[in-house]
Protein backbone atom coordinates (compact mmCIF):
# COMPACT_ATOMS: atom_id res chain seq x y z
CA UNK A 1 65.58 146.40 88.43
CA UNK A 2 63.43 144.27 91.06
CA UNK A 3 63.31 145.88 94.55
CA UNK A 4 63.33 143.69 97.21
CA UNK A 5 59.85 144.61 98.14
CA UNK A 6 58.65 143.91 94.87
CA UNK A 7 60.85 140.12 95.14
CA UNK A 8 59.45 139.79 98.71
CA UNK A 9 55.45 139.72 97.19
CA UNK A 10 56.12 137.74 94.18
CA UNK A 11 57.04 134.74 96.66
CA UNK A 12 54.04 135.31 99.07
CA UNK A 13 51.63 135.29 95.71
CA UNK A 14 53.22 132.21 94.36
CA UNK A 15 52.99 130.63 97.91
CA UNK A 16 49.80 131.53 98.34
CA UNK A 17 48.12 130.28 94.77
CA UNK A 18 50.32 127.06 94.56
CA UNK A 19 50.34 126.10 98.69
CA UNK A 20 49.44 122.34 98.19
CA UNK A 21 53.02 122.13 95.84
CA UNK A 22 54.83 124.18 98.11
CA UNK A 23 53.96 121.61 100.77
CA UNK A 24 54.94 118.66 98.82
CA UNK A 25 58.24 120.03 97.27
CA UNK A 26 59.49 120.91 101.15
CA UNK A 27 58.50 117.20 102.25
CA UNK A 28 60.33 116.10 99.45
CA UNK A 29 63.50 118.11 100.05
CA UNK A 30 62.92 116.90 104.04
CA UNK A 31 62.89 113.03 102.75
CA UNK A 32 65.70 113.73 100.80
CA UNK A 33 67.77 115.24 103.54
CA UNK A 34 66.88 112.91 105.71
CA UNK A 35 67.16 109.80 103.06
CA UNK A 36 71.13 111.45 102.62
CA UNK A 37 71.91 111.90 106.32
CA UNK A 38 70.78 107.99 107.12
CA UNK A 39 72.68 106.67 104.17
CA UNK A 40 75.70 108.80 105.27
CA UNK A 41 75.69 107.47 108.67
CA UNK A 42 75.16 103.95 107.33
CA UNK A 43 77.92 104.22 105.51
CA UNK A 44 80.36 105.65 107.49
CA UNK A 45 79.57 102.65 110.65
CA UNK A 46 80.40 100.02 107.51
CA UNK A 47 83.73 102.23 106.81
CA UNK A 48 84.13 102.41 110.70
CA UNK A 49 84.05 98.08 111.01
CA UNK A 50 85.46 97.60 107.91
CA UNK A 51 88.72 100.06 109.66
CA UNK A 52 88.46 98.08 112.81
CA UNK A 53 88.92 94.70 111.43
CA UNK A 54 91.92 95.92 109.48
CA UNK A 55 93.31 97.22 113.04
CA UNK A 56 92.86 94.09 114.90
CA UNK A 57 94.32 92.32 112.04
CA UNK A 58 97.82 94.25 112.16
CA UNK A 59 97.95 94.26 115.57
CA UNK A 60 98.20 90.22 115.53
CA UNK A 61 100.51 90.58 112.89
CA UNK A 62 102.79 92.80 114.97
CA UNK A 63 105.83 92.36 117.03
CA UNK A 64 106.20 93.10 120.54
CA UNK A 65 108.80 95.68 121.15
CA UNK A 66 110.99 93.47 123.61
CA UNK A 67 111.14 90.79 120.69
CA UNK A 68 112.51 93.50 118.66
CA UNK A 69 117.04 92.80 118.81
CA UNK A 70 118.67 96.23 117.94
CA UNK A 71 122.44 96.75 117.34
CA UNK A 72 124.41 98.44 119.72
CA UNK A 73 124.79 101.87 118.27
CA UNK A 74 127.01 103.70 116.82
CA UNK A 75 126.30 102.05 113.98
CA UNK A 76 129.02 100.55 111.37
CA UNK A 77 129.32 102.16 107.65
CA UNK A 78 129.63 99.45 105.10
CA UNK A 79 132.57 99.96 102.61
CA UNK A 80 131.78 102.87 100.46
CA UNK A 81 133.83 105.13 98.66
CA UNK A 82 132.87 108.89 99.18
CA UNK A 83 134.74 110.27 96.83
CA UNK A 84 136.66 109.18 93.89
CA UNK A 85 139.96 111.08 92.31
CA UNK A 86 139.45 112.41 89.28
CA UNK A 87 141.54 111.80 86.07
CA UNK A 88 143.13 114.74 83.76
CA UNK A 89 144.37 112.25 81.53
CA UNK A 90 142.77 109.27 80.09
CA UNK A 91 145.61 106.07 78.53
CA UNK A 92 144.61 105.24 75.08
CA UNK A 93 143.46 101.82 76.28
CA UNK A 94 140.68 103.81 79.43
CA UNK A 95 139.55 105.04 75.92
CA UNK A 96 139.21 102.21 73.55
CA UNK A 97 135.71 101.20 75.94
CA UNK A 98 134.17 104.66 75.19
CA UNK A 99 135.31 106.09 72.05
CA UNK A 100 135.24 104.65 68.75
CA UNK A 101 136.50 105.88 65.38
CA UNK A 102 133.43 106.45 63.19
CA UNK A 103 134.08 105.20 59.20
CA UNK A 104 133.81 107.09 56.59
CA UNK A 105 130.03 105.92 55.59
CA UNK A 106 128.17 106.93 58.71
CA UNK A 107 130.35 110.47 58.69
CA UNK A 108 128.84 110.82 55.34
CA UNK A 109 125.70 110.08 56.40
CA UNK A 110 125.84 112.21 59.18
CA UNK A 111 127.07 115.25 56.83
CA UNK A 112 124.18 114.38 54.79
CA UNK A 113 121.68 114.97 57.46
CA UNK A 114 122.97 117.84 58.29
CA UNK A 115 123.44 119.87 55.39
CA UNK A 116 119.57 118.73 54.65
CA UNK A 117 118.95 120.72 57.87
CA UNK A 118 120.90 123.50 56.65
CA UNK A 119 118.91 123.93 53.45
CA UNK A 120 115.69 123.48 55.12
CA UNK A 121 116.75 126.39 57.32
CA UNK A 122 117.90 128.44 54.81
CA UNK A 123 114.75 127.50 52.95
CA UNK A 124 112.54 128.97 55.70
CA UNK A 125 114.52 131.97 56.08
CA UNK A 126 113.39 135.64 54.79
């Protein structure tokens, strides 16, 4: 395990045999951090006119308040139904639209696909 001591010289060695790079790499970082901040700042005065013009161009676009006509309240309700009654019973001919008789073919069919299913699952089983 590395005592802090023991981390503490390691850095003041390497500092002191390589103190021409340590120079350099800390400008660098500094020209980078600065390089970032300008760029950031840049960019956020082109976000801050681009914002502006989009302001000044809905405010020509809106309406004055006093132009603005508004109903006197309360307010009407169109026609709608809130509730409907509901049917117990349907007449054979409410039916005809949503029920059809199915033939004799596509019940076969159907009886087909599902005793396929059946064997399949009695297939699988233990």
């Amino acid at each position: 395990m590395i005592r802090p001591g023991d981390a503490i010289a390691a850095v003041r060695a390497f500092v002191e045999e390589r103190l021409l790079l340590c120079i350099a790499l800390t400008a660098a970082l500094l020209i980078l951090l600065v390089t970032i901040g300008v760029v950031s700042v840049s960019r956020d005065a082109a976000r801050s006119a681009a914002m502006e013009e989009a302001a000044a161009e809905r405010r020509k676009l809106a309406v004055p308040a006093d132009e603005i006509i508004l109903p006197e309240e309360p307010l009407p309700l169109p026609g709608v139904e809130q509730y409907r009654a509901r049917r117990s019973t349907w007449s054979a001919d409410d039916a005809k639209g949503w029920y059809t008789v199915p033939d004799g073919d596509s019940l076969g069919s159907l009886r087909e696909v599902n005793r396929s299913k059946i064997r399949d699952l009695w297939g699988s089983a233990p």
